[in-house]
C-alpha atoms as a PDB file:
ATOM      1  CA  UNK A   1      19.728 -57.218  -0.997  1.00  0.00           C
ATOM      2  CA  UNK A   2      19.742 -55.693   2.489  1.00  0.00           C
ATOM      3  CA  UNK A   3      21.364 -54.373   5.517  1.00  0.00           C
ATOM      4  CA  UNK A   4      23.366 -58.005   7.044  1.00  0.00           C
ATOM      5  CA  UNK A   5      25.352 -56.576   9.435  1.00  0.00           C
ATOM      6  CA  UNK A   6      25.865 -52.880  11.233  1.00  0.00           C
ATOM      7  CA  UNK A   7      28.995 -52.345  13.225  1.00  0.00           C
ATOM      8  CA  UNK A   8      29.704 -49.015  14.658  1.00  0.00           C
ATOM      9  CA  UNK A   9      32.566 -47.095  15.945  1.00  0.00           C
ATOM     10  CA  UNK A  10      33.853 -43.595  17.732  1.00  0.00           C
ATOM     11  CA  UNK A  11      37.003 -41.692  16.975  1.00  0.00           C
ATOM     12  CA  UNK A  12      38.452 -38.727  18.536  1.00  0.00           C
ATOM     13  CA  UNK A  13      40.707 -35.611  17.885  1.00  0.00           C
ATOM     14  CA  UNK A  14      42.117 -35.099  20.979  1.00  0.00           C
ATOM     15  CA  UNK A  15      44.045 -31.733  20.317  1.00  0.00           C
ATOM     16  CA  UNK A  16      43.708 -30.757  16.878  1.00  0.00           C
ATOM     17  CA  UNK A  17      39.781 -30.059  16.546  1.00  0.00           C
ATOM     18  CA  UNK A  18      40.364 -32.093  13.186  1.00  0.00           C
ATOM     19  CA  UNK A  19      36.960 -33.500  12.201  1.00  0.00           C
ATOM     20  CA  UNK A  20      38.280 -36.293   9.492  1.00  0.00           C
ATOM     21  CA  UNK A  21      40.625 -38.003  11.643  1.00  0.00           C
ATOM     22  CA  UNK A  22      37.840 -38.382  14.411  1.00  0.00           C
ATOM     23  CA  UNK A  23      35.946 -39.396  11.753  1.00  0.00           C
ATOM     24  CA  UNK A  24      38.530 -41.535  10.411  1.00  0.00           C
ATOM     25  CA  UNK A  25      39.625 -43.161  13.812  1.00  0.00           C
ATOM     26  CA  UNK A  26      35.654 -43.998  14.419  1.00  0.00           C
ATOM     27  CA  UNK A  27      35.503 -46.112  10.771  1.00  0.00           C
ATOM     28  CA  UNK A  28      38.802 -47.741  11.490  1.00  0.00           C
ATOM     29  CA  UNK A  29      37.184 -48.670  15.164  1.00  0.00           C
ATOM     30  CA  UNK A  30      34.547 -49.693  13.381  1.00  0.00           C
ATOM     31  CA  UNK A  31      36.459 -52.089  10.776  1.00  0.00           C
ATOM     32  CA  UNK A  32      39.076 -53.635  13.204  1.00  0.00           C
ATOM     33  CA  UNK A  33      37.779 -54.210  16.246  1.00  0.00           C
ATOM     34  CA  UNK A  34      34.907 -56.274  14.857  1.00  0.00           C
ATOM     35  CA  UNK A  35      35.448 -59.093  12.317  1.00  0.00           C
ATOM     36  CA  UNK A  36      33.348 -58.715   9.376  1.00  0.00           C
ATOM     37  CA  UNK A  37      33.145 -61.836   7.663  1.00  0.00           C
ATOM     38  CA  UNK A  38      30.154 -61.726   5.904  1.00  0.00           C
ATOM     39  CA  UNK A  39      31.128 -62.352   2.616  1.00  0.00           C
ATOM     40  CA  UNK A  40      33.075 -65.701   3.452  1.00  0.00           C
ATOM     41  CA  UNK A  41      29.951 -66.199   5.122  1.00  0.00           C
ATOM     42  CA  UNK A  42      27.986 -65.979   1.821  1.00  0.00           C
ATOM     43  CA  UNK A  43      29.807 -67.026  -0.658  1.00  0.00           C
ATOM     44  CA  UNK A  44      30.773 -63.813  -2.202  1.00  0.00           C
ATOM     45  CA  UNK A  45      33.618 -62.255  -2.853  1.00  0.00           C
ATOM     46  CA  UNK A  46      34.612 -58.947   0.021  1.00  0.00           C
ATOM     47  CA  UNK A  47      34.982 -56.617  -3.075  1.00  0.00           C
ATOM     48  CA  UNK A  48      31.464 -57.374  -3.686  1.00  0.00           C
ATOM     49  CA  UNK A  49      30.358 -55.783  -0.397  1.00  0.00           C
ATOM     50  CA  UNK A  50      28.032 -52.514  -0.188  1.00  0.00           C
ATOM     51  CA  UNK A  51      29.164 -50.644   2.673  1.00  0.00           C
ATOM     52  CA  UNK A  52      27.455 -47.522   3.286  1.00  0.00           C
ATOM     53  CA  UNK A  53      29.038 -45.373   5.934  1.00  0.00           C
ATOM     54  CA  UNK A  54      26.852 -42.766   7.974  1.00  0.00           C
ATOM     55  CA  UNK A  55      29.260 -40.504  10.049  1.00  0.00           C
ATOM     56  CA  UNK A  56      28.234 -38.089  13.003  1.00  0.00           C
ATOM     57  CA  UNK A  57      30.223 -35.219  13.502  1.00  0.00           C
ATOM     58  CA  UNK A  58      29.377 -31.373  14.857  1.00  0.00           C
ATOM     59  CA  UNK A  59      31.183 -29.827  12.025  1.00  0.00           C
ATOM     60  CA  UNK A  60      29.896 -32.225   8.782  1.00  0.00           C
ATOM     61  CA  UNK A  61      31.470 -30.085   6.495  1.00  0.00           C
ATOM     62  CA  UNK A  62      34.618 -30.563   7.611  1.00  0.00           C
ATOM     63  CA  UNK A  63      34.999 -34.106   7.094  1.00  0.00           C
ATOM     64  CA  UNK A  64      37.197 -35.251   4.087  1.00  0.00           C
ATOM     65  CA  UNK A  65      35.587 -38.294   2.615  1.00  0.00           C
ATOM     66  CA  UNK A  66      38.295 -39.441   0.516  1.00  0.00           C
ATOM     67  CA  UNK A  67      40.481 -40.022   3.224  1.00  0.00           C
ATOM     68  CA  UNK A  68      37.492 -41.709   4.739  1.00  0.00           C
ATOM     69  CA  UNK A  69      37.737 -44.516   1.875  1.00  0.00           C
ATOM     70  CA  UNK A  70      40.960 -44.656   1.826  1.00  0.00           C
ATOM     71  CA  UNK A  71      40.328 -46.837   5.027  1.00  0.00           C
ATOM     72  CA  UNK A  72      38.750 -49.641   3.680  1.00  0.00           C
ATOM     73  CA  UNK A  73      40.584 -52.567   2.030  1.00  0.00           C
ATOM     74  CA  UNK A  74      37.402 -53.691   0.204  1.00  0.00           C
ATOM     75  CA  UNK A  75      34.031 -53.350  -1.017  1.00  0.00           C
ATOM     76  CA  UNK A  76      32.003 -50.519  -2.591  1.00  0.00           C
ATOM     77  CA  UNK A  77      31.697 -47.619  -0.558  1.00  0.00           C
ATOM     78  CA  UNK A  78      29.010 -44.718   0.068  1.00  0.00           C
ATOM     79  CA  UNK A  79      29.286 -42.312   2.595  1.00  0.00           C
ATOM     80  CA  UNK A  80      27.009 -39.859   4.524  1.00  0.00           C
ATOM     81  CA  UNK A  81      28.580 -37.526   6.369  1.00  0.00           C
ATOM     82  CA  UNK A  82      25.948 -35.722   9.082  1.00  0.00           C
ATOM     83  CA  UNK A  83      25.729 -33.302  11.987  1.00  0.00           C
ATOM     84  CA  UNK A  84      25.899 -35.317  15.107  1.00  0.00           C
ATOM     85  CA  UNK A  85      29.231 -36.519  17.399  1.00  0.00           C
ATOM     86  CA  UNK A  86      29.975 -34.350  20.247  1.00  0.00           C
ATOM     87  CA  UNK A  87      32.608 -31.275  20.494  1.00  0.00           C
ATOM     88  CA  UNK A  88      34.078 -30.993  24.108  1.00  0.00           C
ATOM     89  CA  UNK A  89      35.446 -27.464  24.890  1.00  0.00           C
ATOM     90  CA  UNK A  90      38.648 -27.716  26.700  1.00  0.00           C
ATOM     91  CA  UNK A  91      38.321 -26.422  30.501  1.00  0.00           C
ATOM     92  CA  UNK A  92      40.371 -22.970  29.630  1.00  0.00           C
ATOM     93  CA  UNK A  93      37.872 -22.340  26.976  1.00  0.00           C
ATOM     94  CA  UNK A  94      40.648 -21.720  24.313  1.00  0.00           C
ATOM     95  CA  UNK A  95      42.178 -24.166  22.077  1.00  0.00           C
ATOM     96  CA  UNK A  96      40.518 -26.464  19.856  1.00  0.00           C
ATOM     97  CA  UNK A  97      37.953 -28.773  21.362  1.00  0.00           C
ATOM     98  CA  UNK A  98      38.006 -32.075  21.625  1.00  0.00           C
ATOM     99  CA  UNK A  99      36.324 -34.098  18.207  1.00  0.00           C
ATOM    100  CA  UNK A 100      34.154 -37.011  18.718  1.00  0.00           C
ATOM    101  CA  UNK A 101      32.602 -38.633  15.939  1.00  0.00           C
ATOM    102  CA  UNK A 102      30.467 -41.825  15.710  1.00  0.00           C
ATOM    103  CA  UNK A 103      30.499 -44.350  12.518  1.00  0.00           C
ATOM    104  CA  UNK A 104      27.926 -46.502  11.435  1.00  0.00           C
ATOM    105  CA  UNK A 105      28.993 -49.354   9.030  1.00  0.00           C
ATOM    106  CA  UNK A 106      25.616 -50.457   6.805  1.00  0.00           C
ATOM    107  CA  UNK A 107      27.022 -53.614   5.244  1.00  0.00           C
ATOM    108  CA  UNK A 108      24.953 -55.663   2.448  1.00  0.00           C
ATOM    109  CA  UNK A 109      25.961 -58.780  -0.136  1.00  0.00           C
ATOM    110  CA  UNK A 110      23.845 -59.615  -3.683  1.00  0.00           C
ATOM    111  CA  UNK A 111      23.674 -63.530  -2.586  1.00  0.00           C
ATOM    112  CA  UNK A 112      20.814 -63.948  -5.084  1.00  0.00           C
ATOM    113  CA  UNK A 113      23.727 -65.924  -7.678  1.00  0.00           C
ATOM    114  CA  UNK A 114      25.031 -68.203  -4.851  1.00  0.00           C
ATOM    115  CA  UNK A 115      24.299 -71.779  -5.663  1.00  0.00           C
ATOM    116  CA  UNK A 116      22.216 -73.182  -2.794  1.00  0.00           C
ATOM    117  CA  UNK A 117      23.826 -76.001  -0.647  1.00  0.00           C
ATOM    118  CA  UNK A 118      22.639 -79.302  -0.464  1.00  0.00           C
ATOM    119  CA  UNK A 119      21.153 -80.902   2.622  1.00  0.00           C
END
């Protein structure tokens, strides 16, 4: 079993400097603007999917993962949460800066059990 499919995705916090719901928004943009239909695809069922999710943010730390898996509908999750993204100071230099986070979606099936097709 190994990586099928990687989709990827970038969420902001606008105004609140609030690292999870960039984080969040990028894993949602990951999940619904692409169709992942791998496991149709294979045969399998979706809660059989791994999905291991690699997040880039400045502030890693910051980033509540639970509310992270609360995002997807299906499949086993595993998250890695690491410095990367992009903070963007606001042009009066006070406030919170702007969040931007980046998702990476590292999706993989066990299709070892599914009964070949005929030809």
């Amino acid at each position: 079993m190994g990586p099928m499919i990687v989709e990827f995705g970038l969420g902001t916090s606008l105004r609140r400097g609030d690292y999870t719901q960039a984080a969040e928004r990028a894993v949602r943009a990951a999940l619904w603007r692409n169709s992942i239909n791998l496991a149709e695809y294979m045969g399998v069922a979706k809660e059989d999917m791994v999905i291991e999710v690699r997040i880039g943010c400045v502030q890693p730390d910051a980033v509540e993962v639970d509310v992270l898996a609360a995002a997807f509908p299906y499949g086993q999750t595993s998250f890695v949460v690491e410095k990367g993204g992009l903070d963007v100071v606001r042009p009066e230099g006070t406030g919170n800066p702007t969040v931007m986070a980046q998702a990476a979606l590292i999706v993989s099936v066990d299709a070892s059990e599914r009964p070949l097709e005929a030809t």
